[in-house]
Protein backbone atom coordinates (compact mmCIF):
# COMPACT_ATOMS: atom_id res chain seq x y z
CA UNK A 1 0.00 0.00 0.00
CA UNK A 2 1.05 3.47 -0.75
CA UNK A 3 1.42 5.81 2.32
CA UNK A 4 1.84 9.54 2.10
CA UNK A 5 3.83 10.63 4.96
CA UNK A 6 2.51 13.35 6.53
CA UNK A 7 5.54 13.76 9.36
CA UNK A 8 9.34 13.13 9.03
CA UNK A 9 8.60 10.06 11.67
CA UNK A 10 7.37 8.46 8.71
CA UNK A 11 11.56 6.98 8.87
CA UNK A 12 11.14 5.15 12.26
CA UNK A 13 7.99 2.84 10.69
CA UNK A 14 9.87 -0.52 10.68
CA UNK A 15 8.84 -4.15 9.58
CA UNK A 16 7.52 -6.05 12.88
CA UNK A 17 6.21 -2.82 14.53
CA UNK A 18 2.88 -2.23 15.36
CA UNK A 19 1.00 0.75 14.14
CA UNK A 20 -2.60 2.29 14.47
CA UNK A 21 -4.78 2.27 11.19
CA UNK A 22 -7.84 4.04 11.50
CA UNK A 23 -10.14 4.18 8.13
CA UNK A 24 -11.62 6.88 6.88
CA UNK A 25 -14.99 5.02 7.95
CA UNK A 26 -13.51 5.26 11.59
CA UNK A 27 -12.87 1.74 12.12
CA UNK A 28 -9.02 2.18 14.27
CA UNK A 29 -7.57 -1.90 13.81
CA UNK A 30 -3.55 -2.40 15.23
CA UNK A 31 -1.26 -3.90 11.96
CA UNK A 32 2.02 -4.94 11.85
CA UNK A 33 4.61 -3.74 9.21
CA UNK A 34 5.72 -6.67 7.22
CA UNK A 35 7.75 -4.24 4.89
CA UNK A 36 8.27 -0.64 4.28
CA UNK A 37 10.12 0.70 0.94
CA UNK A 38 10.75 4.39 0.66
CA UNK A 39 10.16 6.27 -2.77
CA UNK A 40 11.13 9.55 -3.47
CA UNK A 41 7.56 10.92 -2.17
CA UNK A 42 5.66 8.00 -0.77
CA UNK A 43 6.18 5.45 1.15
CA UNK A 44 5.37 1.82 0.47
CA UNK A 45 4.24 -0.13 3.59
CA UNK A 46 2.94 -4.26 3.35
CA UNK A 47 1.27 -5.25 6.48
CA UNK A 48 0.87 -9.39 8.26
CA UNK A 49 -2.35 -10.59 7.22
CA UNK A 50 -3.38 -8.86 4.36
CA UNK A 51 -2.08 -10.21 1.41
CA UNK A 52 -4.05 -9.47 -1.76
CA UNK A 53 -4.75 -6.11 -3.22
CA UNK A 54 -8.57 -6.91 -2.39
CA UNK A 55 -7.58 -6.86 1.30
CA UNK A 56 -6.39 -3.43 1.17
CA UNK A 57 -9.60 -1.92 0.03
CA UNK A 58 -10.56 -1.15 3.68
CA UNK A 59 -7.53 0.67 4.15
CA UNK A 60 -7.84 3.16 1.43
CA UNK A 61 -7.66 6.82 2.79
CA UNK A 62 -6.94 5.40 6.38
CA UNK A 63 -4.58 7.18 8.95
CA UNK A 64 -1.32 5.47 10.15
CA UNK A 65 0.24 6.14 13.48
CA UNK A 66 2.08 5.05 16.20
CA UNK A 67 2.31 4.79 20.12
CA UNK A 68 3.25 7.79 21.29
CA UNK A 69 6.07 6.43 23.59
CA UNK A 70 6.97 4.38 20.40
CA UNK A 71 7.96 8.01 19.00
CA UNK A 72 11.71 9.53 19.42
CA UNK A 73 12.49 12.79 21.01
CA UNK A 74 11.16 15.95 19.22
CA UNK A 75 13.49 18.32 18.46
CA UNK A 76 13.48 21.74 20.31
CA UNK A 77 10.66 24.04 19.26
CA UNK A 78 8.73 20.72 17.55
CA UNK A 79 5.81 19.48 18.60
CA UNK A 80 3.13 16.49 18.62
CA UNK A 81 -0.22 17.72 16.60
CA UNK A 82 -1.89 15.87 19.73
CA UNK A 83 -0.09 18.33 21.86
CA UNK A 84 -1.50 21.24 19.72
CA UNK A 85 -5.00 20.39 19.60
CA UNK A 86 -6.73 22.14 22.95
CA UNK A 87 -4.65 24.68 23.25
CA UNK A 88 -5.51 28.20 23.96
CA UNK A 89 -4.47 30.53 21.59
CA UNK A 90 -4.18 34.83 23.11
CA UNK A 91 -2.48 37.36 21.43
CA UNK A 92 0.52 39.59 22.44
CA UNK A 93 -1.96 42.11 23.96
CA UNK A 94 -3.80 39.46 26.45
CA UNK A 95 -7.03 39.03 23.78
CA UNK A 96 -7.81 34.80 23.73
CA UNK A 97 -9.23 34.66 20.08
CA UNK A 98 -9.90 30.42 20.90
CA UNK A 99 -8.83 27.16 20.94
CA UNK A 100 -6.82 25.05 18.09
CA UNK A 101 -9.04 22.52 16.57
CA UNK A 102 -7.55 21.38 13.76
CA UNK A 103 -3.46 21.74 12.37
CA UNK A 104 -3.09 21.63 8.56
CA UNK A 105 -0.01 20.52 7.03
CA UNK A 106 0.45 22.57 4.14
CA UNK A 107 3.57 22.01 3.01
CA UNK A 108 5.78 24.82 3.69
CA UNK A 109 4.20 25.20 7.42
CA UNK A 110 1.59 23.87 9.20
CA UNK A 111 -1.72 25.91 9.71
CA UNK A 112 -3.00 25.88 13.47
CA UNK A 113 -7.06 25.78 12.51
CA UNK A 114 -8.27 28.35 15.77
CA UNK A 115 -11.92 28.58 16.49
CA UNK A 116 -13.64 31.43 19.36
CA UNK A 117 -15.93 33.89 19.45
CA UNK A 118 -18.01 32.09 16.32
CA UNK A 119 -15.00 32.63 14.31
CA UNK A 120 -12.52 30.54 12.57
CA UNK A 121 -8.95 32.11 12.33
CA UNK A 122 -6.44 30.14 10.33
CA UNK A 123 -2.78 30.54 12.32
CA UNK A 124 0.26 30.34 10.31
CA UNK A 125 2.45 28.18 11.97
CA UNK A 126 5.63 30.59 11.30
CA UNK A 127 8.03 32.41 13.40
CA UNK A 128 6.71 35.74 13.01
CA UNK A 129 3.50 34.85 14.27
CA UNK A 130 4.19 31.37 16.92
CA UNK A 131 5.67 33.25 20.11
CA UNK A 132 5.94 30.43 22.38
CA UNK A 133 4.21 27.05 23.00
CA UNK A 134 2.98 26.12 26.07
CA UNK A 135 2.35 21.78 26.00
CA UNK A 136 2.06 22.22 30.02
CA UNK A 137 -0.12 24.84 30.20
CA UNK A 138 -1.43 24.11 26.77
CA UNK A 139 -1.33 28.08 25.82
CA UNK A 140 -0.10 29.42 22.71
CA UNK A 141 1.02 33.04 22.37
CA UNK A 142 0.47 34.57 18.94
CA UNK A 143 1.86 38.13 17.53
CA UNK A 144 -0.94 38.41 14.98
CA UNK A 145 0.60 40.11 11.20
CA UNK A 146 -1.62 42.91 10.03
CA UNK A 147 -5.03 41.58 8.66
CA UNK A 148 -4.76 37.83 10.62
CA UNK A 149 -7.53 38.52 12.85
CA UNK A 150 -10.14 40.24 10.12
């Protein structure tokens, strides 16, 4: 099956570990990696069991992921989307504008998805605008570029 990594942990997915699948249809099943081939923008994972391309059907569109203790060290500054999501989001001047819902990976940076007030703000993840993380205290301080808030 074709994966499409979505986080550079994709590397530490290994043949005879077990990983979380959850289906688009919300059905969450534990696999185990037979093999895993890296190509220059996928990734190419077989799992025990399921052996014919009929079998993977299910797993079209599915989610993988690991145990979280499973998972190395983050680097400085990174963090878990899990650790994200919650997270009270004020600006520089004390005004909470919500809580992140949702973190898009776009590409070039992620895009913290903030809903309050009956608004939706969408946060560039960026230096500019991140001030400082809070996982503890599950706060995130923003300095808001002209227009963000509109």
């Amino acid at each position: 099956m074709k994966a499409l990594p979505l986080s550079k942990l994709s590397a530490i997915l290994l043949p005879g570990q077990r990983v979380i699948v959850v289906t688009s249809e919300g059905l969450q099943t534990v696999q185990t990696i037979r093999s895993t081939k890296k190509m220059p923008k996928d990734l190419v994972l077989s799992f025990m069991g399921i052996d014919t391309p009929e079998a993977t059907i299910p797993f079209r569109n599915a989610t993988i992921s690991i145990e979280r203790d499973l998972a190395p060290p983050l680097p400085s500054g990174e963090y878990f989307i899990s650790d994200l999501l919650g997270m009270t989001v004020r600006t520089t001047d004390g005004r909470i504008i919500g809580i992140v819902e949702e973190v898009l990976s776009t590409g070039s940076n992620d895009v913290y998805i903030v809903r309050g007030g009956g608004r939706e703000y969408l946060i560039p993840a960026i230096k500019d605008v991140i001030r400082e993380i809070d996982p503890e205290g599950k706060a995130m301080l923003i300095s808001p570029m002209k227009g963000l808030l509109d």
